[in-house]
N, C-alpha and C. Protein backbone atom coordinates (compact mmCIF):
# COMPACT_ATOMS: atom_id res chain seq x y z
N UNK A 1 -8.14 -17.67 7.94
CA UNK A 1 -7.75 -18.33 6.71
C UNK A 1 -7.96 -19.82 6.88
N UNK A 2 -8.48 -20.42 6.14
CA UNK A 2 -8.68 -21.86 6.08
C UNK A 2 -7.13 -22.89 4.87
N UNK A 3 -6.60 -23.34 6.16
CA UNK A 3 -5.75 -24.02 5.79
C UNK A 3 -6.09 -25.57 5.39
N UNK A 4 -7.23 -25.78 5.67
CA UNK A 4 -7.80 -27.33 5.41
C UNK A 4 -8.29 -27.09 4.29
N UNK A 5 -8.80 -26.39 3.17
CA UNK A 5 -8.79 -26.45 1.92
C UNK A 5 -7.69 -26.69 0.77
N UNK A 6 -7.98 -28.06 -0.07
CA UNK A 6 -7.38 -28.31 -1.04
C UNK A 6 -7.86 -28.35 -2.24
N UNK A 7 -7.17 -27.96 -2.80
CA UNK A 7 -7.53 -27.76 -4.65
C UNK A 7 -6.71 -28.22 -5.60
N UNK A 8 -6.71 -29.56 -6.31
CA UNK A 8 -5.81 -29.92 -6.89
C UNK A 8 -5.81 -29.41 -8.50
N UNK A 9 -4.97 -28.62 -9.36
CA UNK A 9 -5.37 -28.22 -10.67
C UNK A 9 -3.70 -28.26 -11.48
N UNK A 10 -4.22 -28.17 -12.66
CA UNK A 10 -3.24 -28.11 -13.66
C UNK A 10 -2.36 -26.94 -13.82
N UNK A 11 -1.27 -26.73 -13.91
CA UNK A 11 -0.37 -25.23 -14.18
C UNK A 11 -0.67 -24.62 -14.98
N UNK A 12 -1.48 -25.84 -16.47
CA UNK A 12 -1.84 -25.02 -17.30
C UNK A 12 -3.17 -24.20 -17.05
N UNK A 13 -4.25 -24.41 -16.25
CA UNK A 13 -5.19 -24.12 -15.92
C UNK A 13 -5.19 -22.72 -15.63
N UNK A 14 -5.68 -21.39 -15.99
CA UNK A 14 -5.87 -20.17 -15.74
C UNK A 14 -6.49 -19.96 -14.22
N UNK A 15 -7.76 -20.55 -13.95
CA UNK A 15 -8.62 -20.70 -12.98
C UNK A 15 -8.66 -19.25 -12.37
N UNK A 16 -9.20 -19.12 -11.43
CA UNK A 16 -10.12 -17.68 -11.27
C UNK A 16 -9.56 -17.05 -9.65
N UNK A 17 -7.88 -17.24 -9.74
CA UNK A 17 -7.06 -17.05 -8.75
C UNK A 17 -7.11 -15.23 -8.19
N UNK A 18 -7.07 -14.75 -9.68
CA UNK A 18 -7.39 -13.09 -9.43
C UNK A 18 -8.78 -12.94 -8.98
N UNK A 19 -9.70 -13.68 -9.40
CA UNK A 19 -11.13 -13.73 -8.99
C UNK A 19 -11.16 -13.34 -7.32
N UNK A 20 -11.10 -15.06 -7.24
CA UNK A 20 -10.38 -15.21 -5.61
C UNK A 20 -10.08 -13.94 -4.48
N UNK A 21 -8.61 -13.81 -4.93
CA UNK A 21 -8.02 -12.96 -4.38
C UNK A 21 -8.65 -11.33 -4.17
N UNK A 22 -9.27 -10.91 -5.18
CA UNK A 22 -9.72 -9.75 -5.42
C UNK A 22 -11.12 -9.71 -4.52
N UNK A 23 -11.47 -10.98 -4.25
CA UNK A 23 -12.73 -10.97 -3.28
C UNK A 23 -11.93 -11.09 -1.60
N UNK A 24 -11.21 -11.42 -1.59
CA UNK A 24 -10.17 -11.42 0.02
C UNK A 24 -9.87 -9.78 0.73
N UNK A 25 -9.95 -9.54 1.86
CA UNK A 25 -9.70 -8.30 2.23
C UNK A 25 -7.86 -8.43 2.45
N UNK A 26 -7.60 -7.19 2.35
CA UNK A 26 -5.97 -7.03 2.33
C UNK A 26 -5.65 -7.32 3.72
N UNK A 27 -6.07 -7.65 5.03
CA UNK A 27 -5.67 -8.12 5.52
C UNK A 27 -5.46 -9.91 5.25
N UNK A 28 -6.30 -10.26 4.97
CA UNK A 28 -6.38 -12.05 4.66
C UNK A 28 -5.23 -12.03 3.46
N UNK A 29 -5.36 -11.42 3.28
CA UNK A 29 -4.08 -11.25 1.58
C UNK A 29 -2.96 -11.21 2.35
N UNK A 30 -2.83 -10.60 2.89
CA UNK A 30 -0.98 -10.20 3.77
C UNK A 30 -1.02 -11.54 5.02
N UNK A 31 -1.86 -11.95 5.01
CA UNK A 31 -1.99 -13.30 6.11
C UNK A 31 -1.71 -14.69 5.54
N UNK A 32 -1.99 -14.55 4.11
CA UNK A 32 -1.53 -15.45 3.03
C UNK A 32 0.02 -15.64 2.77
N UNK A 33 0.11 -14.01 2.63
CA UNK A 33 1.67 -13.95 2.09
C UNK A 33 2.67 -14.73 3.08
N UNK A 34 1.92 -14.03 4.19
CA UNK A 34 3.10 -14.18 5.20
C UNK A 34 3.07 -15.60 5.71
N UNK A 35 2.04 -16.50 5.45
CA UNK A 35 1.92 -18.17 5.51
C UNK A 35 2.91 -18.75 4.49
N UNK A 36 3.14 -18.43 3.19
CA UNK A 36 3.83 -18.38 2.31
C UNK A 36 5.26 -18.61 2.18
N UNK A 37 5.42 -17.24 2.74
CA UNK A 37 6.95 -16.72 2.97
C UNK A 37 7.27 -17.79 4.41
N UNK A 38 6.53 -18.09 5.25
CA UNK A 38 6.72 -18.87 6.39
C UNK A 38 6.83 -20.44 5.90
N UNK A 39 6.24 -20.75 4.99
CA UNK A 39 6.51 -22.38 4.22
C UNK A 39 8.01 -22.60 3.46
N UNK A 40 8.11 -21.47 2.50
CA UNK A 40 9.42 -20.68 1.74
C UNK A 40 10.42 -20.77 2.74
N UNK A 41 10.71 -19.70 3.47
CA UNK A 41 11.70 -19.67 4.17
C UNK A 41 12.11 -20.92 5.43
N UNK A 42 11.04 -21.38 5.74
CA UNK A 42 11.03 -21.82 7.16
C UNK A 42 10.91 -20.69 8.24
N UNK A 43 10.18 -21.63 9.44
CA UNK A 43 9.93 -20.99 10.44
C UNK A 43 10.08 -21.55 11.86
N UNK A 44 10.17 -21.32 12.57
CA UNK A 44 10.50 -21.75 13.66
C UNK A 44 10.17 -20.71 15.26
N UNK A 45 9.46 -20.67 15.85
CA UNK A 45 8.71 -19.98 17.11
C UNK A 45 9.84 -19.84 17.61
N UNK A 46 10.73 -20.94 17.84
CA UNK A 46 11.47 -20.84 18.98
C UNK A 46 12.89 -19.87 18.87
N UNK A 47 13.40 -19.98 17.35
CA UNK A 47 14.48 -18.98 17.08
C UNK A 47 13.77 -18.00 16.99
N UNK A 48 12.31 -17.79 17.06
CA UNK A 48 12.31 -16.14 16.36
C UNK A 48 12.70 -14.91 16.85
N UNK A 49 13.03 -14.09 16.77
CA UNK A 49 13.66 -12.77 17.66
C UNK A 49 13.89 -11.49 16.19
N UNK A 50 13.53 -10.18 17.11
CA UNK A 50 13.26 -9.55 16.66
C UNK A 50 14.53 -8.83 15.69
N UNK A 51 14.18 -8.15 14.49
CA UNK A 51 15.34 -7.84 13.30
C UNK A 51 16.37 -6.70 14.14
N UNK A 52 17.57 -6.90 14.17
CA UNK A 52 18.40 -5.84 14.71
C UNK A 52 18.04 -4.76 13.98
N UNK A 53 18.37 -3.82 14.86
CA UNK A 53 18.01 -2.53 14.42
C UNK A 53 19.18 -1.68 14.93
N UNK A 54 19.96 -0.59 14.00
CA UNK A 54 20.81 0.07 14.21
C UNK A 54 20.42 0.99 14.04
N UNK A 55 21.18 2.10 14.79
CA UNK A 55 21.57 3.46 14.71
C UNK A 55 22.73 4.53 14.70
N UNK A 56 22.23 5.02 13.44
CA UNK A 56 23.64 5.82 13.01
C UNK A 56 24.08 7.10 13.74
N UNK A 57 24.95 7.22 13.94
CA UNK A 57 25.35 8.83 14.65
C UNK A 57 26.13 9.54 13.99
N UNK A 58 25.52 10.75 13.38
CA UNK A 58 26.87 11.24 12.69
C UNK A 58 27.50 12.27 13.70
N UNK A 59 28.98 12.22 13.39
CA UNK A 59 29.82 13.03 14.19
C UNK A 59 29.71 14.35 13.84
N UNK A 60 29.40 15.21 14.55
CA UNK A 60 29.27 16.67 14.87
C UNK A 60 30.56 17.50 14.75
């Protein structure tokens, strides 16, 4: 993914974003998102650690 590309445009502008995208393979698409969600949320290498994960036991 090329992060050194800029494009400055209007909100009102439609521009050819589905175009775009629809030419991207679903991996580069989910590589986007997740750049995204990483700007959004914040990120940080050093806290990262993996999502707890539980397990249920039902009693017998």
């Amino acid at each position: 993914m090329n992060r050194h590309a800029l494009e400055i445009a209007s909100l009102e502008d439609e521009g050819g974003d589905l175009a775009y995208w629809l030419t991207r393979t679903p991996a580069e698409r989910l590589e986007a998102l997740e750049l995204l969600r990483q700007i959004h949320y914040g990120y940080d290498s050093l806290t990262a650690r993996p999502q707890r994960v539980l397990d249920v036991v039902g009693a017998t």
